[in-house]
PDB file of N, CA and C in Angstrom:
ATOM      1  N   UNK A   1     -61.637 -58.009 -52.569  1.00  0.00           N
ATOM      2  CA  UNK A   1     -61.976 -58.622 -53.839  1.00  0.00           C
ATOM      3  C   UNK A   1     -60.696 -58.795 -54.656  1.00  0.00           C
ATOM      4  N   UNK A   2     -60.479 -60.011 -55.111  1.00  0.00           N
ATOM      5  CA  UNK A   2     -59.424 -60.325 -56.105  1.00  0.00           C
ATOM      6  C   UNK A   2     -59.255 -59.413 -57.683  1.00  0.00           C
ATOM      7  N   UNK A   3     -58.001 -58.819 -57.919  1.00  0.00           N
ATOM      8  CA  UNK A   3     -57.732 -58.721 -58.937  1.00  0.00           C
ATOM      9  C   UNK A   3     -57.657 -59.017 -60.104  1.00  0.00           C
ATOM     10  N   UNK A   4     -57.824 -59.097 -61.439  1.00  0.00           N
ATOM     11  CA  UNK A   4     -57.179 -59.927 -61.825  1.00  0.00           C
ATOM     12  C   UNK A   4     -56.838 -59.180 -63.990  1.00  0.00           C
ATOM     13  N   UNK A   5     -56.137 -59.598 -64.306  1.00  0.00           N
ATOM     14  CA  UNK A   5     -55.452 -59.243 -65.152  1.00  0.00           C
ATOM     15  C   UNK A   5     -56.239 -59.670 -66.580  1.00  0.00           C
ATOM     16  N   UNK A   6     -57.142 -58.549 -67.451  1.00  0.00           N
ATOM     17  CA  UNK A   6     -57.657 -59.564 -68.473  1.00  0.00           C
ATOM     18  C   UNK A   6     -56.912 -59.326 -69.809  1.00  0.00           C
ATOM     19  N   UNK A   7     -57.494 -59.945 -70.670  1.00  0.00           N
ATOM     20  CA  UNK A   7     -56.757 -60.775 -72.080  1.00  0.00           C
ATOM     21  C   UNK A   7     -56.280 -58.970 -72.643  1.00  0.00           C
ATOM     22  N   UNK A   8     -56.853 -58.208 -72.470  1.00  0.00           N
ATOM     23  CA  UNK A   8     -56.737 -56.578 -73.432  1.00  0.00           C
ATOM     24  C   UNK A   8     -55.596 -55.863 -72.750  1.00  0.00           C
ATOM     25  N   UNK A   9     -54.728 -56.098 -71.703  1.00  0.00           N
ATOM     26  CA  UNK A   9     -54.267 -55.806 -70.570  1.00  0.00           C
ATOM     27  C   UNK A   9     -54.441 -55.092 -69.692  1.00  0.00           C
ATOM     28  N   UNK A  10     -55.721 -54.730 -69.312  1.00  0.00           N
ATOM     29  CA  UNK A  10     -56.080 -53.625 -68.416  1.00  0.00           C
ATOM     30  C   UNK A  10     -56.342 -54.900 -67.010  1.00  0.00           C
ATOM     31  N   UNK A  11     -56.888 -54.335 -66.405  1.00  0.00           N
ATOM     32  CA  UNK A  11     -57.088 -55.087 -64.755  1.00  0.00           C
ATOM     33  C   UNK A  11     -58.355 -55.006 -64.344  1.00  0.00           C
ATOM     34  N   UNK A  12     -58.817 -56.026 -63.930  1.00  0.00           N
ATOM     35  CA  UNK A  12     -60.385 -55.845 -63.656  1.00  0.00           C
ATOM     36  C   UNK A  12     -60.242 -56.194 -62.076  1.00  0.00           C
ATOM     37  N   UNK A  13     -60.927 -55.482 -61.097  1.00  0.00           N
ATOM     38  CA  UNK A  13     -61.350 -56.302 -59.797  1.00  0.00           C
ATOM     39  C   UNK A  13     -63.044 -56.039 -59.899  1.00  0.00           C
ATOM     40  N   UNK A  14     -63.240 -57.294 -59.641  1.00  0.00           N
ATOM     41  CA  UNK A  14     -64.690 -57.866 -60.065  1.00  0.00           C
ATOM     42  C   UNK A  14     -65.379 -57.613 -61.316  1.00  0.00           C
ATOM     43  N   UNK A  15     -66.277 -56.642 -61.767  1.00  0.00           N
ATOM     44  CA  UNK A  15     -66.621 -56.574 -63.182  1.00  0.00           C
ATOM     45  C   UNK A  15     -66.149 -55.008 -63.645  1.00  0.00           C
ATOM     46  N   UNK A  16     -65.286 -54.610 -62.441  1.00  0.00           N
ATOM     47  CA  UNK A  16     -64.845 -52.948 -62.778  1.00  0.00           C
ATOM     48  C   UNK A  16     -63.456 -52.743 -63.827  1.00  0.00           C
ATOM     49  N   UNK A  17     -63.406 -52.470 -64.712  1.00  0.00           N
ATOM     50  CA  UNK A  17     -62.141 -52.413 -65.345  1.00  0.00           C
ATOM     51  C   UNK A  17     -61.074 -51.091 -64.460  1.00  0.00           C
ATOM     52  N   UNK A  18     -60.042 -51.494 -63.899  1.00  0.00           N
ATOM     53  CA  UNK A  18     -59.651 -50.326 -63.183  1.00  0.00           C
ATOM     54  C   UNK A  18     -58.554 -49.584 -64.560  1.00  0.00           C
ATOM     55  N   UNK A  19     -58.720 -48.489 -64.898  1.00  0.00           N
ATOM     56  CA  UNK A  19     -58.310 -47.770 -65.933  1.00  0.00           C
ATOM     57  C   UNK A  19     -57.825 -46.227 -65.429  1.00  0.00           C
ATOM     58  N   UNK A  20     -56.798 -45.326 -65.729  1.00  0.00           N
ATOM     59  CA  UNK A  20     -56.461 -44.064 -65.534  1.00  0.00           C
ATOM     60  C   UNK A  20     -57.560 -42.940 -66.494  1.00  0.00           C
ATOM     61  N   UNK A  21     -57.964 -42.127 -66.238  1.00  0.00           N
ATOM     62  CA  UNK A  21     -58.664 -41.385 -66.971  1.00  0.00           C
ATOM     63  C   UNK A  21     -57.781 -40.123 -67.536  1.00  0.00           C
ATOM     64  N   UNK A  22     -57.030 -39.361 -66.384  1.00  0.00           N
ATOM     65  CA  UNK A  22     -56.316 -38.688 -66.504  1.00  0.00           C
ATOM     66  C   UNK A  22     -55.101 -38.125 -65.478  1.00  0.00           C
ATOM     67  N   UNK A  23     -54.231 -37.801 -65.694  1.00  0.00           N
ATOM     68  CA  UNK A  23     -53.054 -37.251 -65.044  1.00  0.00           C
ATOM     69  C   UNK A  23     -52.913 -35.841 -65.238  1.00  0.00           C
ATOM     70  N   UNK A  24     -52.437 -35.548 -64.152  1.00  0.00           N
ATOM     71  CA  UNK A  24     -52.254 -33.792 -63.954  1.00  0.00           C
ATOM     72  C   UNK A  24     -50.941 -33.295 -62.970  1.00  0.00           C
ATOM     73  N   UNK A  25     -50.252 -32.720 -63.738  1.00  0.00           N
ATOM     74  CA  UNK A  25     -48.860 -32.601 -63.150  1.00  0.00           C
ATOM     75  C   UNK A  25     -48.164 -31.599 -63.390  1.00  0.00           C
ATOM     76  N   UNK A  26     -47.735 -30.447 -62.017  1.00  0.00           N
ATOM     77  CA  UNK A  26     -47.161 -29.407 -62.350  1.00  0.00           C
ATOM     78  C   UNK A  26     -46.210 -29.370 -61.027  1.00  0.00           C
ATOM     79  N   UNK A  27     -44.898 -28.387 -61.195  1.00  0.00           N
ATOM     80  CA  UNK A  27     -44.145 -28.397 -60.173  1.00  0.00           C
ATOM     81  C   UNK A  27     -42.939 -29.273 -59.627  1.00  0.00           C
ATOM     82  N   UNK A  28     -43.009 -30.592 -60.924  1.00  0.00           N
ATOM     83  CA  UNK A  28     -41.749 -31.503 -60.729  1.00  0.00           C
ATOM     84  C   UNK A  28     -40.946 -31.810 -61.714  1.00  0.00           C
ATOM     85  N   UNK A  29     -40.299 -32.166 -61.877  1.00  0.00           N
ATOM     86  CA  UNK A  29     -38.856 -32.686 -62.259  1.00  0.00           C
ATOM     87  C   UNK A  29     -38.736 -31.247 -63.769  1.00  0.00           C
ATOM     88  N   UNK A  30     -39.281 -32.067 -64.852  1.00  0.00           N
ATOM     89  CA  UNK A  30     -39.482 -30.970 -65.973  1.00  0.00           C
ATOM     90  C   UNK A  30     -40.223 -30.292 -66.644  1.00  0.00           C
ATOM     91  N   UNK A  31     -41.338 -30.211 -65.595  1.00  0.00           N
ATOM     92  CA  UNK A  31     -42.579 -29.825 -65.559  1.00  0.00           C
ATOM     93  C   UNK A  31     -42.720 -28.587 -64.962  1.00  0.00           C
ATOM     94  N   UNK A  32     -43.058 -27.244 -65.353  1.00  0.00           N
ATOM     95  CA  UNK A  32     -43.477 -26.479 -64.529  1.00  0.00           C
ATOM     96  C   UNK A  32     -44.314 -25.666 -63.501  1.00  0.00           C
ATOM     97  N   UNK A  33     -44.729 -24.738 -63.226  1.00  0.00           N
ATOM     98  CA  UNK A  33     -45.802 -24.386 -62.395  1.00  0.00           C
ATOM     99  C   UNK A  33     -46.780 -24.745 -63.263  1.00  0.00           C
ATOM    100  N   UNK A  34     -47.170 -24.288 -64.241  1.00  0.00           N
ATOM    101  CA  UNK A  34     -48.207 -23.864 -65.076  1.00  0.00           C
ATOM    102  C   UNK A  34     -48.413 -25.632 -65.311  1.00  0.00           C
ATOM    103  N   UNK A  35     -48.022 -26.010 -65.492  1.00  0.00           N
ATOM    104  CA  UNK A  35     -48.512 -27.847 -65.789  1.00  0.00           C
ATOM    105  C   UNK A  35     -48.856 -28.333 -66.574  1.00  0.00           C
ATOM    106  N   UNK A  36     -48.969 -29.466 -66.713  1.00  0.00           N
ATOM    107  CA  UNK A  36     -49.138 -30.542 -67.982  1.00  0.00           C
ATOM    108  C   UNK A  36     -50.816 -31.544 -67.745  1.00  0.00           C
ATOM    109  N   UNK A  37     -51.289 -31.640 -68.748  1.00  0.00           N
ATOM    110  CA  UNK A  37     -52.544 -33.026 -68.083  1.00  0.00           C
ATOM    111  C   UNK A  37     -52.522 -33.854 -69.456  1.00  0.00           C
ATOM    112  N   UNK A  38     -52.312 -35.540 -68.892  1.00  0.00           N
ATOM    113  CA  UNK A  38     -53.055 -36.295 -69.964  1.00  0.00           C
ATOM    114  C   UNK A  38     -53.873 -36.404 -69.813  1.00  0.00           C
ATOM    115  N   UNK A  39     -54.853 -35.891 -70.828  1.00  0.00           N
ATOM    116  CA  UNK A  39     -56.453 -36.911 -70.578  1.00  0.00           C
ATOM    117  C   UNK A  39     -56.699 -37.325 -72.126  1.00  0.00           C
ATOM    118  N   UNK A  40     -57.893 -37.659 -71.875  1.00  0.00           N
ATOM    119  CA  UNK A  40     -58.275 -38.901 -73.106  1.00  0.00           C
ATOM    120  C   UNK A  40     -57.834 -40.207 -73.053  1.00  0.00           C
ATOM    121  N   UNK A  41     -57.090 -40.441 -71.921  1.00  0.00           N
ATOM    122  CA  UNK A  41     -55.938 -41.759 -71.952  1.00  0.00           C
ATOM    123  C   UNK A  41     -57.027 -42.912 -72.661  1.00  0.00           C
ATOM    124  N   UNK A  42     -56.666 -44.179 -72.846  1.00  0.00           N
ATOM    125  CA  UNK A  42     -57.102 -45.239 -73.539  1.00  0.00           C
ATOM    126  C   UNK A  42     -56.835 -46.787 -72.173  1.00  0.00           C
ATOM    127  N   UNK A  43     -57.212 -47.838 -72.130  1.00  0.00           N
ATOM    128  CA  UNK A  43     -57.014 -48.779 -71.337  1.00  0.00           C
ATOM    129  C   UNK A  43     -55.416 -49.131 -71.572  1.00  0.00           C
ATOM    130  N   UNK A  44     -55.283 -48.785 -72.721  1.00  0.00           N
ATOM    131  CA  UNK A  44     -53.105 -48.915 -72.971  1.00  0.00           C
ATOM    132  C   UNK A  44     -52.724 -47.838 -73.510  1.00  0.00           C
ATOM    133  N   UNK A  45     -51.674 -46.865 -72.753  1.00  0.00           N
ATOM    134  CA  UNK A  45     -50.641 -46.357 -73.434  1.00  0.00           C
ATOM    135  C   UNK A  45     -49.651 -45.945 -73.756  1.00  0.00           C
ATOM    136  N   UNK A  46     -48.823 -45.694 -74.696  1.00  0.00           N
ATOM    137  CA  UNK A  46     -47.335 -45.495 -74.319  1.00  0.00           C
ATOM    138  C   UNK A  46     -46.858 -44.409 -74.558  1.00  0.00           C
ATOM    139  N   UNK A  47     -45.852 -44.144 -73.373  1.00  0.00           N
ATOM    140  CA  UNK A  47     -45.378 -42.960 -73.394  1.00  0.00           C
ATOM    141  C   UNK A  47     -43.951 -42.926 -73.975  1.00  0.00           C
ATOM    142  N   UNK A  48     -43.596 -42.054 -74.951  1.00  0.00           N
ATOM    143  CA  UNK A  48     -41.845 -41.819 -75.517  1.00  0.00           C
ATOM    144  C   UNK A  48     -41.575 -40.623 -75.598  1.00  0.00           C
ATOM    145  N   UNK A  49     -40.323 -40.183 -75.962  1.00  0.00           N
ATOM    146  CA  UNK A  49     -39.926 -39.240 -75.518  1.00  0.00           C
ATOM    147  C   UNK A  49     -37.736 -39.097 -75.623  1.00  0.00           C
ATOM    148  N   UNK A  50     -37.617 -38.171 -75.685  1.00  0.00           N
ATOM    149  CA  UNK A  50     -35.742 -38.174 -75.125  1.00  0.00           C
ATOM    150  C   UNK A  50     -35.780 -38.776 -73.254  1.00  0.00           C
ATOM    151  N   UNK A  51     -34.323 -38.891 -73.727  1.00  0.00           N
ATOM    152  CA  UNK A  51     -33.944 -38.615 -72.203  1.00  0.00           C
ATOM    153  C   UNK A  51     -34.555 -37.085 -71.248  1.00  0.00           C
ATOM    154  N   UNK A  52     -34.709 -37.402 -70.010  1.00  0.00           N
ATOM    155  CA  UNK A  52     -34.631 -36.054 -69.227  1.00  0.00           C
ATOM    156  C   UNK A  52     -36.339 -35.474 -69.701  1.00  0.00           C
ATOM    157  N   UNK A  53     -37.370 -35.768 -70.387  1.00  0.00           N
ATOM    158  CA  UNK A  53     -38.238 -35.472 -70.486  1.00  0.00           C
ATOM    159  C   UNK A  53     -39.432 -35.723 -69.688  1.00  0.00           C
ATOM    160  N   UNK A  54     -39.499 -36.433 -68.929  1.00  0.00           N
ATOM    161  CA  UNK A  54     -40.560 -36.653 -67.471  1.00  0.00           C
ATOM    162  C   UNK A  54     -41.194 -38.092 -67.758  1.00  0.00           C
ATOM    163  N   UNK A  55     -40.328 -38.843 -68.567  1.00  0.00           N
ATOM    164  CA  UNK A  55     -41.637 -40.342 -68.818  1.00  0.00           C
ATOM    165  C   UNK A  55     -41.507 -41.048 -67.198  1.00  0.00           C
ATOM    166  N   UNK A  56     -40.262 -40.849 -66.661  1.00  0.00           N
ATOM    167  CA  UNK A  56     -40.358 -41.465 -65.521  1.00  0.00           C
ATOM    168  C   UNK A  56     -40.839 -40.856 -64.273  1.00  0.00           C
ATOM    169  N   UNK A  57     -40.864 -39.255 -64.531  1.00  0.00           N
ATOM    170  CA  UNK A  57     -41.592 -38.752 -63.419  1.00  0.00           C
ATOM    171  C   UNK A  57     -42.857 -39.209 -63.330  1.00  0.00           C
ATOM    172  N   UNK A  58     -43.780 -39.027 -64.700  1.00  0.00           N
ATOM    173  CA  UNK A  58     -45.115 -39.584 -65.030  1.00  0.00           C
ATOM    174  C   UNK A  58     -45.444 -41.133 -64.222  1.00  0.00           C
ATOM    175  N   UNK A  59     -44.624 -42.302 -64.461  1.00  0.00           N
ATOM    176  CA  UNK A  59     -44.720 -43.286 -63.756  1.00  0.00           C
ATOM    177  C   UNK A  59     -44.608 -43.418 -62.145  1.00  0.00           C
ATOM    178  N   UNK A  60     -43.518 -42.329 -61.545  1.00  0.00           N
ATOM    179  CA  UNK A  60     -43.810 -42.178 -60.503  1.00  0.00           C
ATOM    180  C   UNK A  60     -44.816 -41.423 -59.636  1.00  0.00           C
ATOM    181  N   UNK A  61     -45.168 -40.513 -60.328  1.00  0.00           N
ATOM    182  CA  UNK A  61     -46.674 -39.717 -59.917  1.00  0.00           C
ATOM    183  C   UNK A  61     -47.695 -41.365 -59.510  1.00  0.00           C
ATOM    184  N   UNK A  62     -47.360 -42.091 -60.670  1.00  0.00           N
ATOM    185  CA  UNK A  62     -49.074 -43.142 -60.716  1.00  0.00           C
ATOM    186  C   UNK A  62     -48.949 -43.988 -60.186  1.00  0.00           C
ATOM    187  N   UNK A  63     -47.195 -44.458 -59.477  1.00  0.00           N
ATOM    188  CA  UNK A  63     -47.007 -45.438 -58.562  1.00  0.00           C
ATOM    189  C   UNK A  63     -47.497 -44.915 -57.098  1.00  0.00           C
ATOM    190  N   UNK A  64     -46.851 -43.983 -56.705  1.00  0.00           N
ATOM    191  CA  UNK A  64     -47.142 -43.119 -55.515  1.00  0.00           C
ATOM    192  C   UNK A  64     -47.883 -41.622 -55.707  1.00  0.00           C
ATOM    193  N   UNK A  65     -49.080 -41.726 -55.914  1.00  0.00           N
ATOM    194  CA  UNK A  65     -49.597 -40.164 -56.038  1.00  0.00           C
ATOM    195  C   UNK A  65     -49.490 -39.070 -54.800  1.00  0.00           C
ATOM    196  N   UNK A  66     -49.236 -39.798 -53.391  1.00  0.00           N
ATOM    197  CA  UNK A  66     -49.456 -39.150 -52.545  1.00  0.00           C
ATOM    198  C   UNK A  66     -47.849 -38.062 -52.048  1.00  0.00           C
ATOM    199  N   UNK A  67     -46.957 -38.648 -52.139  1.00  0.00           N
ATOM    200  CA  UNK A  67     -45.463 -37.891 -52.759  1.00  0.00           C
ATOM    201  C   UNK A  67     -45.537 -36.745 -53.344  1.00  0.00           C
ATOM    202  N   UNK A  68     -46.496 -36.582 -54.172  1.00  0.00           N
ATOM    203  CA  UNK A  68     -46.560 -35.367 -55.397  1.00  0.00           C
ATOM    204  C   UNK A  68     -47.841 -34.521 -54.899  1.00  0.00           C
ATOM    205  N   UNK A  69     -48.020 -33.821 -54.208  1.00  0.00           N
ATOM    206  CA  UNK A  69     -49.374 -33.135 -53.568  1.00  0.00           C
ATOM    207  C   UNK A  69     -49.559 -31.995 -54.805  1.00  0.00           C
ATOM    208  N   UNK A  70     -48.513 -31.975 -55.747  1.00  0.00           N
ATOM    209  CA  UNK A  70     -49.009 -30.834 -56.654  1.00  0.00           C
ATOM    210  C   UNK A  70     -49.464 -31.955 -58.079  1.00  0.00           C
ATOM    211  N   UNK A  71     -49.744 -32.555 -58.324  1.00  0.00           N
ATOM    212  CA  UNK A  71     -50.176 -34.085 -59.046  1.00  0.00           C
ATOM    213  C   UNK A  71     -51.361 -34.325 -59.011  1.00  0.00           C
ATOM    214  N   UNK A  72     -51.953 -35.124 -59.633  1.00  0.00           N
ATOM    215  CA  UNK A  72     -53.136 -35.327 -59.455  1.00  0.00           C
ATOM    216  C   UNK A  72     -53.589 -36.836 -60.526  1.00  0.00           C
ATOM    217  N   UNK A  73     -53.647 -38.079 -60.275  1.00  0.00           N
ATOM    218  CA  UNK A  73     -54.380 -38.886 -61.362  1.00  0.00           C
ATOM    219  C   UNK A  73     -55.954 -39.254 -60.726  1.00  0.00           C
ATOM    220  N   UNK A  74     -56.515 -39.322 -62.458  1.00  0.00           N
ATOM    221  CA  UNK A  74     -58.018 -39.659 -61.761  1.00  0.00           C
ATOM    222  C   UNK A  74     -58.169 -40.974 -62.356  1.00  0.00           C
ATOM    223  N   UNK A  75     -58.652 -41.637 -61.709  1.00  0.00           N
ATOM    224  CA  UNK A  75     -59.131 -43.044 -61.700  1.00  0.00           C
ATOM    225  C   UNK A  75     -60.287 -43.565 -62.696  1.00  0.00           C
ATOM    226  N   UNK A  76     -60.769 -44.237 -63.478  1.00  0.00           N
ATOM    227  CA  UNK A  76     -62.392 -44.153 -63.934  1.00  0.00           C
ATOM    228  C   UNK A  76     -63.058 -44.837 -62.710  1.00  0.00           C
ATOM    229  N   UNK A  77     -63.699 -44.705 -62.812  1.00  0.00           N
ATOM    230  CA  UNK A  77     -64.794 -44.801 -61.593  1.00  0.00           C
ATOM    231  C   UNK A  77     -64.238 -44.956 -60.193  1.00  0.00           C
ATOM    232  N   UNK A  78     -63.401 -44.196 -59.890  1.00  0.00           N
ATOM    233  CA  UNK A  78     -62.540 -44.120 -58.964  1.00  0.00           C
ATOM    234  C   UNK A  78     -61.942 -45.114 -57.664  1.00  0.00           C
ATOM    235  N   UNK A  79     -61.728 -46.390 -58.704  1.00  0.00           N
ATOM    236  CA  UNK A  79     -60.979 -47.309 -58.627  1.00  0.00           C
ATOM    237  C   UNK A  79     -60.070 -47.261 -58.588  1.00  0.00           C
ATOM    238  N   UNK A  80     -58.867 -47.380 -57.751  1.00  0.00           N
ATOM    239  CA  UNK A  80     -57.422 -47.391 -57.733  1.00  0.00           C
ATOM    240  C   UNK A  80     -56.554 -48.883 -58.029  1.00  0.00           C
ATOM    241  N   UNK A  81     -55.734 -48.819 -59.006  1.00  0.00           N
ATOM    242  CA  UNK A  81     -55.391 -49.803 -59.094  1.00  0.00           C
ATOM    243  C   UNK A  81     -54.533 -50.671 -57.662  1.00  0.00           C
TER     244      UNK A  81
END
């Protein structure tokens, strides 16, 4: 089924909005055992921060989740983008 990109910027394939619900991340870059989770996320959001603070680890967790076995993002209706 085709993708496709709507006007709010989230991504729909067919009538599913594919959206992150939450992220869960412990054990990498500046993150420790004990771990971090976003949840509540929204269909957009932005992350800031200093240098050296994990915004880019975060993006790489959600590009490749499978890399990070101590990671975790959940999908809404467990749709992967």
């Amino acid at each position: 089924m085709e993708m496709k990109q709507n006007s709010d910027l989230t991504f729909l394939r067919g009538d599913v909005r594919i959206m992150i619900e939450s992220i869960a991340f412990s054990g990498i870059a500046t993150y420790g055992a004990t771990g971090e989770k976003l949840n509540g996320l929204s269909a957009f959001n932005f992350l800031f921060g200093s240098n050296g603070t994990g915004k880019t680890t975060i993006s790489r967790v959600i590009a490749d989740e499978a890399k990070f076995p101590t990671c975790n993002v959940s999908w809404k209706t467990g749709t992967k983008l």
